[in-house]
PDB file of N, CA and C in Angstrom:
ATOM      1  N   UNK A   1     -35.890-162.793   5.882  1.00  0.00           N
ATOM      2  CA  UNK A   1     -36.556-163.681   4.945  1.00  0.00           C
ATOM      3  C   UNK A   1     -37.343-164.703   5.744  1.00  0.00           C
ATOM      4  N   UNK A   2     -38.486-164.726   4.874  1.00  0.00           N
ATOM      5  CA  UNK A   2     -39.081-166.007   5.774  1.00  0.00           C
ATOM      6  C   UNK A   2     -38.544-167.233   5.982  1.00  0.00           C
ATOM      7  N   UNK A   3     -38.817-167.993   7.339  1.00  0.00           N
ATOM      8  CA  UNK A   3     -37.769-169.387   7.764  1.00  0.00           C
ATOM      9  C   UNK A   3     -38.784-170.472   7.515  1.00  0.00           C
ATOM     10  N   UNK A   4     -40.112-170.299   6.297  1.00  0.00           N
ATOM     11  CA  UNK A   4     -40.393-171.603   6.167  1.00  0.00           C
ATOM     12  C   UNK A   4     -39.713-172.597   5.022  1.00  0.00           C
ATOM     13  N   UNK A   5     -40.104-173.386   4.679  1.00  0.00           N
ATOM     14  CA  UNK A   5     -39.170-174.874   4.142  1.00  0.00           C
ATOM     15  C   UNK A   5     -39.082-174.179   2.906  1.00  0.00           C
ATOM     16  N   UNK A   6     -40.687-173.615   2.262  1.00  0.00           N
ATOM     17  CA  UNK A   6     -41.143-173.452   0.962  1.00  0.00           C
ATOM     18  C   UNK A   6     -41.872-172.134   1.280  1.00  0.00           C
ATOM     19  N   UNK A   7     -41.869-170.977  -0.119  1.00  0.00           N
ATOM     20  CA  UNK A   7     -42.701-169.585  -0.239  1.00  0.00           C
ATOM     21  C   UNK A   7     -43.328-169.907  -1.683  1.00  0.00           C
ATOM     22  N   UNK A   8     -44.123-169.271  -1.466  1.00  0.00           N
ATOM     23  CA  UNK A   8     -45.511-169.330  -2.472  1.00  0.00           C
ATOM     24  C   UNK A   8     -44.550-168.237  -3.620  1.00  0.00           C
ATOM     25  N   UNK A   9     -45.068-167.787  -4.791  1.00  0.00           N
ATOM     26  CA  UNK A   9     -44.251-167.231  -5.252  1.00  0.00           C
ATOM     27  C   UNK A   9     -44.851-165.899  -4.814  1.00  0.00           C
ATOM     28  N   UNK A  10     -46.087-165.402  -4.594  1.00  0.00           N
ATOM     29  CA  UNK A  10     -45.781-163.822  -4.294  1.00  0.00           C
ATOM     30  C   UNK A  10     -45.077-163.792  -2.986  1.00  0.00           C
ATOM     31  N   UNK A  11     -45.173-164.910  -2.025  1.00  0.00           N
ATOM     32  CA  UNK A  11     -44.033-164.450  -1.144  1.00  0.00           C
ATOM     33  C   UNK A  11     -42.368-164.362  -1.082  1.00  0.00           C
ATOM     34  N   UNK A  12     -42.331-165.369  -2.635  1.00  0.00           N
ATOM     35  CA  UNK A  12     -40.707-165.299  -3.276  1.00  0.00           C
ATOM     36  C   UNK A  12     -40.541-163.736  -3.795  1.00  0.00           C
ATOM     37  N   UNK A  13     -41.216-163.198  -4.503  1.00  0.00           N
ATOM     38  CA  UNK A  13     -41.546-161.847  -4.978  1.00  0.00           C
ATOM     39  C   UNK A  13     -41.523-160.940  -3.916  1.00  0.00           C
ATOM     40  N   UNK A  14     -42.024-160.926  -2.700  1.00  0.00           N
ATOM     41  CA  UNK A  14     -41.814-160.208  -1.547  1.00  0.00           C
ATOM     42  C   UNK A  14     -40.769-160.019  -0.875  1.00  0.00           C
ATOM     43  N   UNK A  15     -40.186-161.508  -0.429  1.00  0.00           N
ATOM     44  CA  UNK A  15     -38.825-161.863  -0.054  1.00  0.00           C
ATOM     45  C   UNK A  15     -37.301-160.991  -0.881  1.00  0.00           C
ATOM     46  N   UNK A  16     -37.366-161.251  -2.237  1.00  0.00           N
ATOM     47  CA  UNK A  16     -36.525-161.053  -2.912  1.00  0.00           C
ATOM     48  C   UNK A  16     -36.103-159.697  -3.248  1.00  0.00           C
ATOM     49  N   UNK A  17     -37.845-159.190  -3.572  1.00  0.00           N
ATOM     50  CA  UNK A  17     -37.515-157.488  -3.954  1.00  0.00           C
ATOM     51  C   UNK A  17     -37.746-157.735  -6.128  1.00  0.00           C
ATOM     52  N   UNK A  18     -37.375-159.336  -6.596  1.00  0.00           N
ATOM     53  CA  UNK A  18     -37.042-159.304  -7.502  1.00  0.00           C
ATOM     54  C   UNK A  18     -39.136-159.259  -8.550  1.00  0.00           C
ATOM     55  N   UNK A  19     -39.599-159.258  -9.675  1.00  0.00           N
ATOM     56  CA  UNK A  19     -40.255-159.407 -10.422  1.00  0.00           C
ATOM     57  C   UNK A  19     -41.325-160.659  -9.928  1.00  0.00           C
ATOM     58  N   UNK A  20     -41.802-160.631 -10.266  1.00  0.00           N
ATOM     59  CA  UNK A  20     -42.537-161.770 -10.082  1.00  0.00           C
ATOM     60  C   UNK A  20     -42.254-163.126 -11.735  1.00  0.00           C
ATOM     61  N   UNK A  21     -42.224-161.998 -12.822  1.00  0.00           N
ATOM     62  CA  UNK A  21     -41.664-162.281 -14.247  1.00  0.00           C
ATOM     63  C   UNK A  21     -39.812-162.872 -14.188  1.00  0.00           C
ATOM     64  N   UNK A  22     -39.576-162.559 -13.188  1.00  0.00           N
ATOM     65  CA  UNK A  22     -38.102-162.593 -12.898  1.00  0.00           C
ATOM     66  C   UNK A  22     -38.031-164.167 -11.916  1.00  0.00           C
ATOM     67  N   UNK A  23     -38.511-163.939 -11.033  1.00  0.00           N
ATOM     68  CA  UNK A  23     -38.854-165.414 -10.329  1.00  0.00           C
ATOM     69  C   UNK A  23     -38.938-166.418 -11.297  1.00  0.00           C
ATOM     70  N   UNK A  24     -40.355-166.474 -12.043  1.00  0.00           N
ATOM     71  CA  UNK A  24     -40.380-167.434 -13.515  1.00  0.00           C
ATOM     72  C   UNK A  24     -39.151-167.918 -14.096  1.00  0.00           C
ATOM     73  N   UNK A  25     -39.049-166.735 -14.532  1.00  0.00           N
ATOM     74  CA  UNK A  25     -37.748-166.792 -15.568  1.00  0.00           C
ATOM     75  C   UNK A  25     -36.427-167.565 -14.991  1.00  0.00           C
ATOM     76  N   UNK A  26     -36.255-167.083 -13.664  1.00  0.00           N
ATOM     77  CA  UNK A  26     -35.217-167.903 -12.655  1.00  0.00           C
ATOM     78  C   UNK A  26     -35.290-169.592 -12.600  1.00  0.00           C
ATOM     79  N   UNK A  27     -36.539-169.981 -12.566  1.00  0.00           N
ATOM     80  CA  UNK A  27     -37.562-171.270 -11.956  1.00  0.00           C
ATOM     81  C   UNK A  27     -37.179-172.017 -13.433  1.00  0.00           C
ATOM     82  N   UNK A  28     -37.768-171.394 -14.388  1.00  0.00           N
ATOM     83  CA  UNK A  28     -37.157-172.010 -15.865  1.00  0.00           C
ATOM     84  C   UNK A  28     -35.866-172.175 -16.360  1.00  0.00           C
ATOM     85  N   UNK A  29     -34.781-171.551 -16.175  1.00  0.00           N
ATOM     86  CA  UNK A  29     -33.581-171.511 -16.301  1.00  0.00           C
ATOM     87  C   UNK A  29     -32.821-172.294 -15.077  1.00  0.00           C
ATOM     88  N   UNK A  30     -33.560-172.814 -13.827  1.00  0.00           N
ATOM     89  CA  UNK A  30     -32.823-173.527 -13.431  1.00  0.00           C
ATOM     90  C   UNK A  30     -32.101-172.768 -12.171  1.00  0.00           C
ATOM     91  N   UNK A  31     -32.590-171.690 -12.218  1.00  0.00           N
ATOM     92  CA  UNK A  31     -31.250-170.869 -10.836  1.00  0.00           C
ATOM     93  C   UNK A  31     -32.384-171.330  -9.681  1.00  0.00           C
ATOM     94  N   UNK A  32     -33.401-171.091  -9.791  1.00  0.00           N
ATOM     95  CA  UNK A  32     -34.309-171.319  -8.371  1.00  0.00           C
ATOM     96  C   UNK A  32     -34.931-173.122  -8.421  1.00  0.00           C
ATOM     97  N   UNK A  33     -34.993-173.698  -7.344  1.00  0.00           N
ATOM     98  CA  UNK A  33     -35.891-174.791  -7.208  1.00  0.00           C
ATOM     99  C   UNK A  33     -37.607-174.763  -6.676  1.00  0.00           C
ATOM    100  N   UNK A  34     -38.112-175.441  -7.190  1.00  0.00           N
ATOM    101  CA  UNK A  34     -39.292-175.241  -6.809  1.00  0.00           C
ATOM    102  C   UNK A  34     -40.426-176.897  -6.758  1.00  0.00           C
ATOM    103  N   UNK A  35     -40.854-176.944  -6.221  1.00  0.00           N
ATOM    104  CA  UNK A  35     -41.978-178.006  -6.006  1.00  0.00           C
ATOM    105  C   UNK A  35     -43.478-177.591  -6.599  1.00  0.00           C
ATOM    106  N   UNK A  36     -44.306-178.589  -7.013  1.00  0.00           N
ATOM    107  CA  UNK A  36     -45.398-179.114  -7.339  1.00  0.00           C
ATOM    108  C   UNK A  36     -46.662-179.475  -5.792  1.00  0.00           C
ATOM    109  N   UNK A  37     -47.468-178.529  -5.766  1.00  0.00           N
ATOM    110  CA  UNK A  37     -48.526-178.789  -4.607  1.00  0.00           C
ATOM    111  C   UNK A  37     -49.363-179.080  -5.177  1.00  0.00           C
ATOM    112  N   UNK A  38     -50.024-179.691  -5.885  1.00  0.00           N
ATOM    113  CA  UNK A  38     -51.297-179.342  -6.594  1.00  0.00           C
ATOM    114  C   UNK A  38     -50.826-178.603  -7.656  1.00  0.00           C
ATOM    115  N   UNK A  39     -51.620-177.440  -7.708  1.00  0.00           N
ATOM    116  CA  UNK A  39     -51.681-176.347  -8.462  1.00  0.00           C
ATOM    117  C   UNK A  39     -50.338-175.650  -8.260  1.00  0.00           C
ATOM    118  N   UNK A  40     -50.122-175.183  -6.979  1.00  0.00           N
ATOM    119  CA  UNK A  40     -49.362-174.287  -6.260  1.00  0.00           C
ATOM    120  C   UNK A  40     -47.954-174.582  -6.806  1.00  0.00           C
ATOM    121  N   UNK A  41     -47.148-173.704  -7.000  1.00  0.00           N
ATOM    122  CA  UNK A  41     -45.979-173.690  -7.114  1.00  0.00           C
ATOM    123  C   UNK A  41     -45.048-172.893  -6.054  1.00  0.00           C
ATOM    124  N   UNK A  42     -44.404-173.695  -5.056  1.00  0.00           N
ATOM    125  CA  UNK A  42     -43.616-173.669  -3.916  1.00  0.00           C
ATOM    126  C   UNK A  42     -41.856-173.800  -4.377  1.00  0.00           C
ATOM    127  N   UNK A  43     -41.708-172.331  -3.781  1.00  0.00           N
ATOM    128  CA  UNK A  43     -39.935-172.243  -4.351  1.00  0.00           C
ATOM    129  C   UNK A  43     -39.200-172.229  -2.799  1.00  0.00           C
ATOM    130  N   UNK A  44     -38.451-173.397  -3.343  1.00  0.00           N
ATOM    131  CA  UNK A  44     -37.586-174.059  -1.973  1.00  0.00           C
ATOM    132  C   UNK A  44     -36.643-172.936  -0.995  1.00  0.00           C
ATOM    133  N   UNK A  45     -37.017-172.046  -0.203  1.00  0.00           N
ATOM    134  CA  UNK A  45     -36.478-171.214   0.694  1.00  0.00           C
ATOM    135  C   UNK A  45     -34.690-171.496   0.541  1.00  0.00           C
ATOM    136  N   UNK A  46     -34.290-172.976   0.695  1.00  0.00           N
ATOM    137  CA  UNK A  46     -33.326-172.702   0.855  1.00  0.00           C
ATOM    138  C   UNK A  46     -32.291-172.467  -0.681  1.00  0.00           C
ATOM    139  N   UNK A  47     -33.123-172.830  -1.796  1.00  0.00           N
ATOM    140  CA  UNK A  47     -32.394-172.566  -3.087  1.00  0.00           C
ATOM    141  C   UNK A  47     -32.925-170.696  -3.243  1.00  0.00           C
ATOM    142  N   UNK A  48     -33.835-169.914  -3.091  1.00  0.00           N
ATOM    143  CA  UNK A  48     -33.293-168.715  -2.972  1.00  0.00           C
ATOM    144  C   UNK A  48     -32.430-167.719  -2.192  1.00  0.00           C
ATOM    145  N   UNK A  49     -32.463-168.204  -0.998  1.00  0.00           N
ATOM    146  CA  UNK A  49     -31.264-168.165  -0.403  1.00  0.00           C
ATOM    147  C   UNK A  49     -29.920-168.254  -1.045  1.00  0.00           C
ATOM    148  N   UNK A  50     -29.552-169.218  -1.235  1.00  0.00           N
ATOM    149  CA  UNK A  50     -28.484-169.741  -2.301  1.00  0.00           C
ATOM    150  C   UNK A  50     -28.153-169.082  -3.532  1.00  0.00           C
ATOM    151  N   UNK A  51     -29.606-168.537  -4.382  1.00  0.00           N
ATOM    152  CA  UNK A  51     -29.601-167.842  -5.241  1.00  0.00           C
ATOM    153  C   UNK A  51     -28.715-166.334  -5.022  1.00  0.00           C
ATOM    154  N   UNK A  52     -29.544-165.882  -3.831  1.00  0.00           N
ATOM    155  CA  UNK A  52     -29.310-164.260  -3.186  1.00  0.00           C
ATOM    156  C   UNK A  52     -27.821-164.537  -3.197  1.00  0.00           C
ATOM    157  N   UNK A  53     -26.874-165.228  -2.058  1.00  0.00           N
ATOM    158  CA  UNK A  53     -25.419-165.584  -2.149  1.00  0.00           C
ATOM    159  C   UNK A  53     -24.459-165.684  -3.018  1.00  0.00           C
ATOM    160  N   UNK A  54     -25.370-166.088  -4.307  1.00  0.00           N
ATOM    161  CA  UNK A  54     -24.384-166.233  -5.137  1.00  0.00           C
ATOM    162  C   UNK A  54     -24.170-165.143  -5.797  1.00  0.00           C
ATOM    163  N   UNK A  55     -24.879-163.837  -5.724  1.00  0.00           N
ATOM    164  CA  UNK A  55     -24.885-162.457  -6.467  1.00  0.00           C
ATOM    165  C   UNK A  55     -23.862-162.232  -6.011  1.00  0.00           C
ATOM    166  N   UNK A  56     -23.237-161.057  -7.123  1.00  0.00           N
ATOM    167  CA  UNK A  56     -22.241-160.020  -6.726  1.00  0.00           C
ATOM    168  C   UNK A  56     -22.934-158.845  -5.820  1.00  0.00           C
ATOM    169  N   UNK A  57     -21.750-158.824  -4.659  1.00  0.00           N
ATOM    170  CA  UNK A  57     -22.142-157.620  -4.233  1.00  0.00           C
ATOM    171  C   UNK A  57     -22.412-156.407  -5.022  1.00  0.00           C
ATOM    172  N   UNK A  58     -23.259-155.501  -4.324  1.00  0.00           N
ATOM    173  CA  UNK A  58     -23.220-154.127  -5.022  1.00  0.00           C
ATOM    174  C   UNK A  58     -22.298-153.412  -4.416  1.00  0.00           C
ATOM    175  N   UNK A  59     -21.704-152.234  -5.375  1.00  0.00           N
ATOM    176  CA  UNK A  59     -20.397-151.424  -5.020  1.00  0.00           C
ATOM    177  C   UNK A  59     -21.490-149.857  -4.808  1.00  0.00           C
ATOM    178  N   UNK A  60     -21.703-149.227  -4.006  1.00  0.00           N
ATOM    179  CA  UNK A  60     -22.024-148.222  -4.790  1.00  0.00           C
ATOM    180  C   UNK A  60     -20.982-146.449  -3.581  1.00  0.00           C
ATOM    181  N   UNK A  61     -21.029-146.210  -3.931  1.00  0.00           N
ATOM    182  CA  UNK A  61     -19.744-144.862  -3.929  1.00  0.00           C
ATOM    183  C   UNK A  61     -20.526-143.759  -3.842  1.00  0.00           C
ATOM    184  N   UNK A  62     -21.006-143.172  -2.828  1.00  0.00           N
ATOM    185  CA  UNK A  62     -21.476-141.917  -2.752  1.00  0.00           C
ATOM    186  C   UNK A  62     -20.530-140.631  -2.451  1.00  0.00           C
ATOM    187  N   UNK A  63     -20.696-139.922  -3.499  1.00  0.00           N
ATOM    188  CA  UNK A  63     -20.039-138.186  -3.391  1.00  0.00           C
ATOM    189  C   UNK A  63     -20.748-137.699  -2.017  1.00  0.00           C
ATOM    190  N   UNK A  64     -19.826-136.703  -1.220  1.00  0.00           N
ATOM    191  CA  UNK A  64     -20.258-136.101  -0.338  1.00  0.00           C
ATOM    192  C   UNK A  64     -21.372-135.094  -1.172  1.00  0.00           C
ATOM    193  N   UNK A  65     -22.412-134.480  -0.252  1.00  0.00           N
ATOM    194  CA  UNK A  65     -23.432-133.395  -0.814  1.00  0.00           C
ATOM    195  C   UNK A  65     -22.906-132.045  -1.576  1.00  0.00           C
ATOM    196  N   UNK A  66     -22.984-132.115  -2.581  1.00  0.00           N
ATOM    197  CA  UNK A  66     -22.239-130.818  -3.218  1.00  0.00           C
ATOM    198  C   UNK A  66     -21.415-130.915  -4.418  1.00  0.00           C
ATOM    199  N   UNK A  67     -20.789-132.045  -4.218  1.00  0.00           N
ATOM    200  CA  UNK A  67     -19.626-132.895  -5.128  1.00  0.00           C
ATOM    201  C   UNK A  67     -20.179-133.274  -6.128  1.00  0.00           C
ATOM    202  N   UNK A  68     -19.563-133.274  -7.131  1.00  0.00           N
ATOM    203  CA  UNK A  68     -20.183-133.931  -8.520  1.00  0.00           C
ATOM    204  C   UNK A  68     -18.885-135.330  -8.566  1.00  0.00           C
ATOM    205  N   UNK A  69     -20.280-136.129  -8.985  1.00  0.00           N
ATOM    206  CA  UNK A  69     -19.472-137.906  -9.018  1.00  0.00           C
ATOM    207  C   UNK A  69     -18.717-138.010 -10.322  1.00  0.00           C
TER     208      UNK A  69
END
């Protein structure tokens, strides 16, 4: 992930893997922080970070080749 202070949001969108509609939605509800540049809207590196951490891991269980799951 990038180590600057603040990401632009297509680079939050890059970073994450997540929506760009999903970022928003995060930013409004309060899970992500973000700053005011002007125009620009800058989401605080270290609150998505924080965000990512707080997920549940994923479990996922692969059958050997052949096997039905």
């Amino acid at each position: 992930m990038n180590d600057s202070y603040t990401l632009t949001i297509p680079d939050t969108v890059r970073a994450s893997g997540m929506s760009r509609s999903r970022v928003y939605t995060l930013l409004n509800e309060g899970e992500l922080q973000a700053i005011r540049v002007g125009r620009r809207t800058l989401v605080l590196n270290s609150s998505l970070r924080e965000f990512i951490d707080r997920q549940p891991r994923a479990i996922i269980n692969r059958s050997p080749a052949g096997v039905a799951a």
